[in-house]
N, C-alpha and C. Protein backbone atom coordinates (compact mmCIF):
# COMPACT_ATOMS: atom_id res chain seq x y z
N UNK A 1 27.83 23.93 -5.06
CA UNK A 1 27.86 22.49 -4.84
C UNK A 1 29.19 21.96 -5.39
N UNK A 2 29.93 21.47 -4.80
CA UNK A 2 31.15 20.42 -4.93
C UNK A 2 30.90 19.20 -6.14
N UNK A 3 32.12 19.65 -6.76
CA UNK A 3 31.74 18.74 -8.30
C UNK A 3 31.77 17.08 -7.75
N UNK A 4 32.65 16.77 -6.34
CA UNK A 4 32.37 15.65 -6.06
C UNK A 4 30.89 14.96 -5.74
N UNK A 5 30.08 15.53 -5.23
CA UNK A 5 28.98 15.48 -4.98
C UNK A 5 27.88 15.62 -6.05
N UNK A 6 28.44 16.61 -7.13
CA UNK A 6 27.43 16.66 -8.10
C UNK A 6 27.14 15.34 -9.12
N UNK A 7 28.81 14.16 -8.92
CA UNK A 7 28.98 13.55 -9.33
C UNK A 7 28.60 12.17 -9.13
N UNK A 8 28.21 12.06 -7.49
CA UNK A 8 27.71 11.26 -6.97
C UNK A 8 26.61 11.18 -7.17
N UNK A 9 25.60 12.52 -7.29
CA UNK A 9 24.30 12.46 -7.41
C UNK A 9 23.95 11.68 -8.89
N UNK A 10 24.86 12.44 -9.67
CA UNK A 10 24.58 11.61 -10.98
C UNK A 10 24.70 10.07 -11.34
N UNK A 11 25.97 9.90 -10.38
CA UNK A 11 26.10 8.63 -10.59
C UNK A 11 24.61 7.56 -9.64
N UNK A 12 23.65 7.94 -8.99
CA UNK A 12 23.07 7.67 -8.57
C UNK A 12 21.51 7.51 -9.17
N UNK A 13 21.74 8.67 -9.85
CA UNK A 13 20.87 9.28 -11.05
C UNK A 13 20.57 8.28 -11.76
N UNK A 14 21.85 7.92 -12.71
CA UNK A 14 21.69 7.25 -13.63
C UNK A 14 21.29 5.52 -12.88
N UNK A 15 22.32 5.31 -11.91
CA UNK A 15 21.82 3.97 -11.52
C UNK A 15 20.20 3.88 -11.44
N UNK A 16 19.64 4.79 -11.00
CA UNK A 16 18.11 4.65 -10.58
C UNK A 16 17.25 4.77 -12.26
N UNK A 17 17.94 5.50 -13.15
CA UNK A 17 17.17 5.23 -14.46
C UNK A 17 17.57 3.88 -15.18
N UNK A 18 18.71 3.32 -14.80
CA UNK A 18 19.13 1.94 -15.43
C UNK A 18 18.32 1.04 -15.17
N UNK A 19 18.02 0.97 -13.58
CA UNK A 19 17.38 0.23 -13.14
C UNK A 19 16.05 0.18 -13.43
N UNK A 20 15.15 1.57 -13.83
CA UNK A 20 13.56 1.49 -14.39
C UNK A 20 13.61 0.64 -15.53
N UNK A 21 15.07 1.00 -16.41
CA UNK A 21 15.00 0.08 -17.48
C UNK A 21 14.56 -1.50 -17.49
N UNK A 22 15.59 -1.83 -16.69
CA UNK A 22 15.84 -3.53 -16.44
C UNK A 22 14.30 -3.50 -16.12
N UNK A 23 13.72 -4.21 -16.80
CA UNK A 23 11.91 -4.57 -16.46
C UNK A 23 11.43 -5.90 -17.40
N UNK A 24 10.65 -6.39 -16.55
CA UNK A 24 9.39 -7.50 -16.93
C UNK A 24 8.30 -6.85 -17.38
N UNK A 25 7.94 -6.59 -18.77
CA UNK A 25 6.47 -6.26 -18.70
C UNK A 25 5.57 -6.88 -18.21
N UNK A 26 5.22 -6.68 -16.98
CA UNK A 26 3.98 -7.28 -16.97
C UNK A 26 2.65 -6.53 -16.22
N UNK A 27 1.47 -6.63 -16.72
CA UNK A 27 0.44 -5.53 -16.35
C UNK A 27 0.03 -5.26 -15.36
N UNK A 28 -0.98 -4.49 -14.62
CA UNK A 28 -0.68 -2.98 -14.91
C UNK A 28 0.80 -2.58 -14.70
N UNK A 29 1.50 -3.19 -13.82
CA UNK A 29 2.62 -2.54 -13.26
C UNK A 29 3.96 -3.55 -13.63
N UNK A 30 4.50 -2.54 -14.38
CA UNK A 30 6.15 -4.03 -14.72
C UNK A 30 7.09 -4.00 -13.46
N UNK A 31 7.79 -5.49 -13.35
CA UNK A 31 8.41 -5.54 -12.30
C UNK A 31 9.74 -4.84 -13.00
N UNK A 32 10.41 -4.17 -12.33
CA UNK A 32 11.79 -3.12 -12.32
C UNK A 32 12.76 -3.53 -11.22
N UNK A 33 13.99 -2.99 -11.08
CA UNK A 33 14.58 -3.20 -10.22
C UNK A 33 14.70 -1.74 -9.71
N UNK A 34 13.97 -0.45 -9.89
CA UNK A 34 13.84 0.26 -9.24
C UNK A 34 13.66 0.89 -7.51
N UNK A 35 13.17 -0.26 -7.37
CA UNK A 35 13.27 -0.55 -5.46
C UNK A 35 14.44 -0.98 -5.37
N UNK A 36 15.39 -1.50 -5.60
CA UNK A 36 16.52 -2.32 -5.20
C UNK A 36 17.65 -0.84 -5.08
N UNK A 37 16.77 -0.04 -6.28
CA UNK A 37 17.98 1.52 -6.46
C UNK A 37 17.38 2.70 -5.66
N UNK A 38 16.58 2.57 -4.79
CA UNK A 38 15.76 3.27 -4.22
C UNK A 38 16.44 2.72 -2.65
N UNK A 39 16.18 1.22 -2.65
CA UNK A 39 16.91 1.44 -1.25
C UNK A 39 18.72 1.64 -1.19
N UNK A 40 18.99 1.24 -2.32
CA UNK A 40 20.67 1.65 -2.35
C UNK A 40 20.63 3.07 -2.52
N UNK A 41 19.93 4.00 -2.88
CA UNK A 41 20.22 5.20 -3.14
C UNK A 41 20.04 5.89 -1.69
N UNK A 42 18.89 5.24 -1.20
CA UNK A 42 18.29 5.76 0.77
C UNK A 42 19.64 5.38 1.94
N UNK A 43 20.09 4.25 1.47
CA UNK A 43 21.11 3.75 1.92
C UNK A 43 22.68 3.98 2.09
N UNK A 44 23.18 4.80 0.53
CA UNK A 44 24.49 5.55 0.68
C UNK A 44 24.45 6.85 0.33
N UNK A 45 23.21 7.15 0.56
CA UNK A 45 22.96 8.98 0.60
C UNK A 45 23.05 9.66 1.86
N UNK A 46 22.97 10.77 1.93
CA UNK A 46 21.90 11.18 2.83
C UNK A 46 20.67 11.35 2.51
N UNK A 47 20.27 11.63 3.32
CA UNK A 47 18.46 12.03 3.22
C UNK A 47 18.57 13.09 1.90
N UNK A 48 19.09 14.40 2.39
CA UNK A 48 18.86 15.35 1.49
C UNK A 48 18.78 14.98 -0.35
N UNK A 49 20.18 14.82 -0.17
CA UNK A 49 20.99 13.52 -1.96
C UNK A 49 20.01 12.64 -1.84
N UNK A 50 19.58 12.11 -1.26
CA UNK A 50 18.18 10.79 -1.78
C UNK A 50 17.32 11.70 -2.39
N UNK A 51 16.75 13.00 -1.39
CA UNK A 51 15.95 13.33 -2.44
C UNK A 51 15.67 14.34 -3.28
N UNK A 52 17.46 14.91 -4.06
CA UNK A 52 17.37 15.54 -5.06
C UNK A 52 17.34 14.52 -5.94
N UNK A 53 17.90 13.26 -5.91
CA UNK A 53 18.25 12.21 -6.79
C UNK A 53 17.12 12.17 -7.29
N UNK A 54 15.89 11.50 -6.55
CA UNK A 54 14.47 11.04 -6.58
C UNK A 54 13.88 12.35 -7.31
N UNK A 55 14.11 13.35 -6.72
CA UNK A 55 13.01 14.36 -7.33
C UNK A 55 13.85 14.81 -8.82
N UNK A 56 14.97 14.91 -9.20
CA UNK A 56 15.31 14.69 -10.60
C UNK A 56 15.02 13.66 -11.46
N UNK A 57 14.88 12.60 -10.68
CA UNK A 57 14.37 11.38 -11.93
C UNK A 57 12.76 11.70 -12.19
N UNK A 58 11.82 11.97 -10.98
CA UNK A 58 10.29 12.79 -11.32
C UNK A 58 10.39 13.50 -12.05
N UNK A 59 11.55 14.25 -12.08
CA UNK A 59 10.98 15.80 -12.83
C UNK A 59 11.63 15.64 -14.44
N UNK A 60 13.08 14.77 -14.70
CA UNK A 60 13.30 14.01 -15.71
C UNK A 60 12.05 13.79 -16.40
N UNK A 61 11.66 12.61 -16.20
CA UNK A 61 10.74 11.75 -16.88
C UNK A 61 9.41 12.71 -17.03
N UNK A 62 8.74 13.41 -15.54
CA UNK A 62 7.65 14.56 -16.48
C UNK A 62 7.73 15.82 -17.14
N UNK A 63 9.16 16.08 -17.68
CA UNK A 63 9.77 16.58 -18.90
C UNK A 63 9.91 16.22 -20.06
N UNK A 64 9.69 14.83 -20.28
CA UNK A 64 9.72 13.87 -21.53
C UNK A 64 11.01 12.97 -21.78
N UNK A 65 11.57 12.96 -20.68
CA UNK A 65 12.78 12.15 -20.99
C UNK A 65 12.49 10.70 -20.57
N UNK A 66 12.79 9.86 -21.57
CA UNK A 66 12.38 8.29 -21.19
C UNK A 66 12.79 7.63 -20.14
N UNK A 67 12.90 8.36 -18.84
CA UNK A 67 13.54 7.87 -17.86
C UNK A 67 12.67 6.64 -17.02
N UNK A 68 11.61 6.59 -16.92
CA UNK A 68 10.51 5.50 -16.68
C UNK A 68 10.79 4.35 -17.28
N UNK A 69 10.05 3.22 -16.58
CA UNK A 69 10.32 2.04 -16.74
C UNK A 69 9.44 1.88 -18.32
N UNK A 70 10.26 1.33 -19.16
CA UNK A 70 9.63 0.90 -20.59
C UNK A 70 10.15 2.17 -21.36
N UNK A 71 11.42 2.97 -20.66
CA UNK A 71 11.47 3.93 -21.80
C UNK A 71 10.61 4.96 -22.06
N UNK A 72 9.59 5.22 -21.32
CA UNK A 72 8.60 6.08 -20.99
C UNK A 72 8.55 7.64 -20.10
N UNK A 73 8.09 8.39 -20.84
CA UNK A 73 8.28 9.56 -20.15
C UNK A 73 7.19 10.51 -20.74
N UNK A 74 7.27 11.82 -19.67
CA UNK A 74 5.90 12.85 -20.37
C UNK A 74 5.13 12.92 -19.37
N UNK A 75 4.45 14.49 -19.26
CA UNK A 75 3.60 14.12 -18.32
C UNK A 75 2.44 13.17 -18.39
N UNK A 76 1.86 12.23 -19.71
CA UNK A 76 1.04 11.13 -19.60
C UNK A 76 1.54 10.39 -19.01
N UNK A 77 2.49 10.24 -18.42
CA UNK A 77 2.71 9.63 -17.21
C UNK A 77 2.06 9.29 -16.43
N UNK A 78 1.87 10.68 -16.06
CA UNK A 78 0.88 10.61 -14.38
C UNK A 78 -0.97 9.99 -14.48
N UNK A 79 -0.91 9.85 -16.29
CA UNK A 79 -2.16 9.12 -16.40
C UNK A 79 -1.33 7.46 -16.20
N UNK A 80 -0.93 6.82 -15.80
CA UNK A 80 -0.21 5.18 -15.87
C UNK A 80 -0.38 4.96 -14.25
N UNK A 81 -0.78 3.59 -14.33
CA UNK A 81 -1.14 2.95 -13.53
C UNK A 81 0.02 2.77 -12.37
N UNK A 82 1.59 2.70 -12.69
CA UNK A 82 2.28 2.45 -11.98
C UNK A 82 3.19 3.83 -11.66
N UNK A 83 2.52 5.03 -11.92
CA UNK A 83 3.08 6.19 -11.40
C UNK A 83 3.08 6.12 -10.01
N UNK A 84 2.05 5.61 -9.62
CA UNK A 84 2.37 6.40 -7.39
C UNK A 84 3.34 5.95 -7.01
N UNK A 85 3.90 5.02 -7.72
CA UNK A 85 5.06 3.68 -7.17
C UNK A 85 6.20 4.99 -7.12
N UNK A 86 6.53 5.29 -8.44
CA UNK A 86 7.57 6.51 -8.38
C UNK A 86 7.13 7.38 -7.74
N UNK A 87 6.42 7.99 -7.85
CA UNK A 87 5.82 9.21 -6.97
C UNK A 87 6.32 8.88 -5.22
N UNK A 88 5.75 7.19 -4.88
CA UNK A 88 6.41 7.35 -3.57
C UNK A 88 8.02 7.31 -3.31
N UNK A 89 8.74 6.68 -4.10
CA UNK A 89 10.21 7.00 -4.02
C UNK A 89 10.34 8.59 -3.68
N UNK A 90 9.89 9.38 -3.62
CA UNK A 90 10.49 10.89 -3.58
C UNK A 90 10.29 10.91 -1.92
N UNK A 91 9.98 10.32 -1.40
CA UNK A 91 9.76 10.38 0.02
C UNK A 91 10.44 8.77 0.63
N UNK A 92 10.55 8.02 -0.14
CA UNK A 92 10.76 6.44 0.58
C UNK A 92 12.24 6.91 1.19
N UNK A 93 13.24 7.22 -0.42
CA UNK A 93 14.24 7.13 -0.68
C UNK A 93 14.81 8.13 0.57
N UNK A 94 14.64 8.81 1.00
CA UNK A 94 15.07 9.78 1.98
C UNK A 94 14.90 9.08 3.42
N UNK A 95 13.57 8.81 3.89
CA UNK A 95 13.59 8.13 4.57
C UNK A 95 14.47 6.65 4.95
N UNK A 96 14.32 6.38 4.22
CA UNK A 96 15.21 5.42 4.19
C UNK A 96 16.83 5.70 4.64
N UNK A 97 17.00 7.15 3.83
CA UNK A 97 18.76 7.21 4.56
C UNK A 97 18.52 7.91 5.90
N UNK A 98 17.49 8.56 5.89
CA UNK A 98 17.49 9.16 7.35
C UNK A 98 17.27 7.96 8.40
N UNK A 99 16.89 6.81 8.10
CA UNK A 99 16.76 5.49 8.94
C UNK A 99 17.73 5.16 9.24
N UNK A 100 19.57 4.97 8.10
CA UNK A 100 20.33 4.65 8.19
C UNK A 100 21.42 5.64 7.74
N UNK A 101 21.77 6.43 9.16
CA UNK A 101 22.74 7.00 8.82
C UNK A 101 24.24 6.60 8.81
N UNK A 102 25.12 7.34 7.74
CA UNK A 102 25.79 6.93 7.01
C UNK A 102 27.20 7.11 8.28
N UNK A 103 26.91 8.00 9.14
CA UNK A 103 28.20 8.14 10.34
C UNK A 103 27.80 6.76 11.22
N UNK A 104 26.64 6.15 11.23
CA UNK A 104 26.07 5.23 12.32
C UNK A 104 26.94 3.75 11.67
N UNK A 105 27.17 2.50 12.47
CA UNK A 105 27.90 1.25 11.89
C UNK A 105 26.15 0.66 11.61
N UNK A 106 26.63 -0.05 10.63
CA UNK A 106 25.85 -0.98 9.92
C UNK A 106 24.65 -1.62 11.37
N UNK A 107 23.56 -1.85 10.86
CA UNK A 107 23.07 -2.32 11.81
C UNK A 107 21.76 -3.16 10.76
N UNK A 108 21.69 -4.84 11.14
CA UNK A 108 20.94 -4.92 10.29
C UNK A 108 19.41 -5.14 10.85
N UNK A 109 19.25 -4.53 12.09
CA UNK A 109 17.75 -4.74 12.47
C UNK A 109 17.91 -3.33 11.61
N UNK A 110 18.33 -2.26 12.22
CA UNK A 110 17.77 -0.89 11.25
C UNK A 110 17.07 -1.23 10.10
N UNK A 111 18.03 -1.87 9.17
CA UNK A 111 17.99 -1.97 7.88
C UNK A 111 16.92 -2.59 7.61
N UNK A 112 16.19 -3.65 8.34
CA UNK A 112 15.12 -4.49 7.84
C UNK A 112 13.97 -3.27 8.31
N UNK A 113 13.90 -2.67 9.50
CA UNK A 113 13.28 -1.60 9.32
C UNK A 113 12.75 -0.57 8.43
N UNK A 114 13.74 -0.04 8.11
CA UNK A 114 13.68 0.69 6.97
C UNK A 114 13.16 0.12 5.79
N UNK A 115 13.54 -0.77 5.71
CA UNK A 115 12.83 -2.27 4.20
C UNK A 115 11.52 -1.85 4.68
N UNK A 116 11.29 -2.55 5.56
CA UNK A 116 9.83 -2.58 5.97
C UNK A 116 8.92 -0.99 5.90
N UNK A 117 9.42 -0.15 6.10
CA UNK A 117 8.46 1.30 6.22
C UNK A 117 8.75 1.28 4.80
N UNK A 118 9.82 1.44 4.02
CA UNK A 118 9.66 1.12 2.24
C UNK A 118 8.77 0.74 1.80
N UNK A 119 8.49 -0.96 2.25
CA UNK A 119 7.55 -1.36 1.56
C UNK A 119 5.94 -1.16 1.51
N UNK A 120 5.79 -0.96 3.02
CA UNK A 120 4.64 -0.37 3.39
C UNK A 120 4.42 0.98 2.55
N UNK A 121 5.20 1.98 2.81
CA UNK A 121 4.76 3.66 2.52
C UNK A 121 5.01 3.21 0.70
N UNK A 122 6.15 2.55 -0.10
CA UNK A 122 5.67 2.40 -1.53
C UNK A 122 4.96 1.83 -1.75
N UNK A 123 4.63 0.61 -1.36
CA UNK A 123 3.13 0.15 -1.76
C UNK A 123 1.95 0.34 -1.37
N UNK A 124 1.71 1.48 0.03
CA UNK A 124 0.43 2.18 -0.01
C UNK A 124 0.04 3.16 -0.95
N UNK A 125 1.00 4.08 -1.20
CA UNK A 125 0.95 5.25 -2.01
C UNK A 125 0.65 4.40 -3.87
N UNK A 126 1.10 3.48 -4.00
CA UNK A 126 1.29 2.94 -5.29
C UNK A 126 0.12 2.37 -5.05
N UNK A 127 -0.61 1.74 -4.42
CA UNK A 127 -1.64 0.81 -4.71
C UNK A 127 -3.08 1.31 -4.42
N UNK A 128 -2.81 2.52 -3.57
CA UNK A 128 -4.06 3.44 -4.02
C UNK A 128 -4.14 4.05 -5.17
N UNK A 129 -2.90 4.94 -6.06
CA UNK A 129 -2.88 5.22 -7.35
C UNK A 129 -3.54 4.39 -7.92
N UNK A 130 -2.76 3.15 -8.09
CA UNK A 130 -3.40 2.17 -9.05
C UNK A 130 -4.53 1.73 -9.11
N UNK A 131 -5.31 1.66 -7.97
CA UNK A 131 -7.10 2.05 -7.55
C UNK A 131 -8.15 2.67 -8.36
N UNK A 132 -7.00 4.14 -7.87
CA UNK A 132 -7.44 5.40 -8.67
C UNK A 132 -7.63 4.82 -9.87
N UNK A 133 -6.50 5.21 -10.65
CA UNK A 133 -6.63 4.80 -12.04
C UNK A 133 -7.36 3.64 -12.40
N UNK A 134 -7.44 2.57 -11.74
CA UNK A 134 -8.15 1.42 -12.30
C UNK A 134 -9.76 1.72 -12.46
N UNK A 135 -10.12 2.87 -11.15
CA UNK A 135 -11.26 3.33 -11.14
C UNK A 135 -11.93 4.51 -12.52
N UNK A 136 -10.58 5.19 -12.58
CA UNK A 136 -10.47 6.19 -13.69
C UNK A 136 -10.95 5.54 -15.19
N UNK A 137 -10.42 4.41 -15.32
CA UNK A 137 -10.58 3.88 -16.77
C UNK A 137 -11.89 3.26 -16.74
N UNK A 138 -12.22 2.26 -15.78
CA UNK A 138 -13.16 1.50 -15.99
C UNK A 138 -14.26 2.11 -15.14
N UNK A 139 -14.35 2.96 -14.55
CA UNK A 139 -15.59 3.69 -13.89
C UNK A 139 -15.96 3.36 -12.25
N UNK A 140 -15.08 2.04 -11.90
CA UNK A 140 -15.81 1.54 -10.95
C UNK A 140 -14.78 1.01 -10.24
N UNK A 141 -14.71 1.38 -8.86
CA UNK A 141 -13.47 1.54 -8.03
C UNK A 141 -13.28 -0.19 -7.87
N UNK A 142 -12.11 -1.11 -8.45
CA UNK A 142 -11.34 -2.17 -7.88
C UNK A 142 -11.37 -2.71 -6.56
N UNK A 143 -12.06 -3.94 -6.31
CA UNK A 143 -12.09 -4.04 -4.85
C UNK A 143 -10.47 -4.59 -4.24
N UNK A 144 -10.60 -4.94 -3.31
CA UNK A 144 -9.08 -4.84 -2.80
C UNK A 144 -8.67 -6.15 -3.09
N UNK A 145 -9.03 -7.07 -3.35
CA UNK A 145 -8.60 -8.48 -4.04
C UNK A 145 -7.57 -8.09 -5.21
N UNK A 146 -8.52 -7.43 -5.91
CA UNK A 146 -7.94 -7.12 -7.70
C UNK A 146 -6.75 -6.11 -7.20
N UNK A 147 -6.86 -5.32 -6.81
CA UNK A 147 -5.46 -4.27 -6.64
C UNK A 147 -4.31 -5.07 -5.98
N UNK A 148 -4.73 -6.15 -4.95
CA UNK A 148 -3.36 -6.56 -4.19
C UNK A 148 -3.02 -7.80 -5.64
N UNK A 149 -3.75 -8.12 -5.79
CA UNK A 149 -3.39 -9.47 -7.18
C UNK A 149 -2.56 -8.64 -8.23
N UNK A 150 -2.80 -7.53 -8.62
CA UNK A 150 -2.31 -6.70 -9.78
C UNK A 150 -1.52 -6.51 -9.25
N UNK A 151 -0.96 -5.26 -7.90
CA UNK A 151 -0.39 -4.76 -8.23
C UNK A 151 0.66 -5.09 -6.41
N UNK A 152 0.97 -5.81 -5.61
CA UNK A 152 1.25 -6.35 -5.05
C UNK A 152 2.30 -7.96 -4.72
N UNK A 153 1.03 -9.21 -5.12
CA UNK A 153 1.55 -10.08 -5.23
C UNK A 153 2.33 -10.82 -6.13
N UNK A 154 2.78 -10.05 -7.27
CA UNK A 154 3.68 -10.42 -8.52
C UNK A 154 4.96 -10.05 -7.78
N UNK A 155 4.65 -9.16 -7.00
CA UNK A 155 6.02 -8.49 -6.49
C UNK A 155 6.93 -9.05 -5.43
N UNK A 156 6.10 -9.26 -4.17
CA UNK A 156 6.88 -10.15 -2.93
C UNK A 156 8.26 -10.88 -3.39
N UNK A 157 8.04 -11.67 -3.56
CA UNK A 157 9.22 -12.45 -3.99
C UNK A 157 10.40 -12.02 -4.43
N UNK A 158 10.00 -10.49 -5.81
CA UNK A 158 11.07 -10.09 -6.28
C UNK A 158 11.82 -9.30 -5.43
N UNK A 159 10.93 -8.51 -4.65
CA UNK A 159 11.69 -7.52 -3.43
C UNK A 159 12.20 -8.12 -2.10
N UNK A 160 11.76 -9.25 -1.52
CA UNK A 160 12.56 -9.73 -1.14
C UNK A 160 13.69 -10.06 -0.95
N UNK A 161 14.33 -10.44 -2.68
CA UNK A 161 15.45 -11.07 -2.69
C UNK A 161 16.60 -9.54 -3.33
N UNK A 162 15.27 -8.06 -3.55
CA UNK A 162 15.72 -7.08 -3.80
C UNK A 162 16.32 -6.06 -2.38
N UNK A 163 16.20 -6.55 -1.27
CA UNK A 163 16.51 -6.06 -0.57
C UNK A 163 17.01 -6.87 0.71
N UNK A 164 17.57 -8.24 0.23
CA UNK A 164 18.32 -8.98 0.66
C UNK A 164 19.50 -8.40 -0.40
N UNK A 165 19.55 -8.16 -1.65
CA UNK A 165 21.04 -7.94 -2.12
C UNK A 165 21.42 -6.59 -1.69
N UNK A 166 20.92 -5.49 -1.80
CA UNK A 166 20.68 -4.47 -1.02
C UNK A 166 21.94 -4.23 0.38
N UNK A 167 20.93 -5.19 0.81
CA UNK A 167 21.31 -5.18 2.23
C UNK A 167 23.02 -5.35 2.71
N UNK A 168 23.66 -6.69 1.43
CA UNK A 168 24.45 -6.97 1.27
C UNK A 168 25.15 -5.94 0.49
N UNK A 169 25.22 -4.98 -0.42
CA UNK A 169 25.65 -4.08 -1.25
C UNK A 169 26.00 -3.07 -0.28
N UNK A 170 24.66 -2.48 0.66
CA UNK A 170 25.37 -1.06 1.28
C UNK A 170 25.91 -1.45 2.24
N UNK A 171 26.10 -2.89 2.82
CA UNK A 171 26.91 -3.46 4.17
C UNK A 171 28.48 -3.52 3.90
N UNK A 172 28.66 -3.90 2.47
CA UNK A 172 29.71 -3.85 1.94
C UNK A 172 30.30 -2.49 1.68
N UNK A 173 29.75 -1.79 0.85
CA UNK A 173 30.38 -0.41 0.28
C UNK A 173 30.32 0.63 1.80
N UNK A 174 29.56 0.05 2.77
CA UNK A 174 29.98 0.92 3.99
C UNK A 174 30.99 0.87 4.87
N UNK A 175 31.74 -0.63 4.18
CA UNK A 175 33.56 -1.45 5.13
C UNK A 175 34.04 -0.65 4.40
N UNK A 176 34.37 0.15 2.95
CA UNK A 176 34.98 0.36 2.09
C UNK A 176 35.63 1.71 2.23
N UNK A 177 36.73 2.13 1.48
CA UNK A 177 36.91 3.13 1.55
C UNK A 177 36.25 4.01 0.70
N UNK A 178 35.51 3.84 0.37
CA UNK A 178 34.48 4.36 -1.07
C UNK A 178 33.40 4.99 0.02
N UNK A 179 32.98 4.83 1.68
CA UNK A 179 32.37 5.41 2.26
C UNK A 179 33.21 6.83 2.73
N UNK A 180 33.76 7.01 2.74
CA UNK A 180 34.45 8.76 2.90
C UNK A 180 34.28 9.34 1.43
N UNK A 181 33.74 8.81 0.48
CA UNK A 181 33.72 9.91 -0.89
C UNK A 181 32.37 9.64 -0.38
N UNK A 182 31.40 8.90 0.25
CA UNK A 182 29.88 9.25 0.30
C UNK A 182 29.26 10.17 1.38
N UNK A 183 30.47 10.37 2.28
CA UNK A 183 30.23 10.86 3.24
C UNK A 183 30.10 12.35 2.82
N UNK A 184 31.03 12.72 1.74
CA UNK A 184 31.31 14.31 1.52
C UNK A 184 30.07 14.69 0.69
C-alpha cells in the first residue's frame, strides 16, 4: 500500500474519531457529528477506503480504544444502545462512495440520493439495535413510538443541516486540486 494512501486513510480515520467526539449527551443515543464524517468519508473515498476506514474505527473502539462517542470503547460496547448506528456506517460509508464516484462530476440529485439510502439503511439498522437493547434491559420490546422519539426525532434537524454542509464540503474539495491526491 502507497504511503500516500495509507495517509489518507488515516487522515480520514482520525476525522471520523474527532467527530464521535464532538457530542451532545443526550439519551439513549448522543447526537455526534459522526454522520456528517461518514458521508464525507463515502464521498471522497472510494468504496473500498470507506470501508477500511469504517471497519478500523469498529475494530479500534472493540479493542478498547476510546474511539466512540463519549470517549468510549471495549467490547461493552456492543452492549450500548447506540452501537447499530456505528455498526451501520461499515456498510453506509461505502455505499455512499460507490453512489458517488469520485471520476463522475458532482451531481447533486446523486448526492441527495445517497443522503437518503444513508439515512434510511443508518437509521434502520440503528433503530432496531436500539429496540433490541431497549428490549434487552427492560424485558419488553419498545413500541415504535418510543424508539422513533428516542432514537430518531432528536436527530432530523441535526442531519439535515449535516448533510447540507457535506454536500457543500465534497462539492468543493471535488473543484480542487486536492481531488487527484484522492483519486490515488
Amino acid at each position: 500500500m502507497k504511503a500516500t494512501k495509507v495517509a489518507r486513510l488515516a487522515l480520514f480515520l482520525s476525522l471520523m474519531i474527532v467527530g464521535s467526539q464532538l457530542s451532545i449527551p443526550i439519551q439513549p443515543v448522543p447526537i455526534t457529528l459522526q454522520t456528517l464524517m461518514v458521508i464525507l468519508i463515502g464521498g471522497l473515498l472510494i468504496p473500498s477506503e470507506a470501508g477500511i476506514v469504517m471497519g478500523c474505527y469498529l475494530l479500534l473502539g472493540l479493542i478498547g480504544l476510546p474511539v466512540f462517542a463519549g470517549f468510549s470503547g471495549g467490547m461493552q460496547s456492543i452492549l450500548t444502545p447506540s452501537f447499530g448506528f456505528a455498526l451501520s456506517f461499515l456498510i453506509s460509508a461505502p455505499l455512499i462512495s460507490y453512489l458517488l464516484p469520485l471520476a463522475k462530476p458532482w451531481s447533486a440529485r446523486r448526492f441527495l440520493g445517497a443522503c437518503a439510502l444513508h439515512y434510511v439503511l443508518t437509521y434502520s439498522i440503528g433503530l432496531v439495535y436500539m429496540g433490541a437493547y431497549l428490549a434487552h434491559v427492560s424485558g419488553v420490546w419498545p413500541n415504535l413510538t418510543t424508539v422513533l422519539t428516542l432514537g430518531l426525532i432528536p436527530f432530523v434537524i441535526g442531519d439535515v443541516c449535516k448533510y447540507l454542509l457535506a454536500g457543500v464540503v465534497i462539492h468543493r474539495l471535488r473543484q480542487t486540486p486536492l481531488k487527484q491526491w484522492l483519486l490515488r
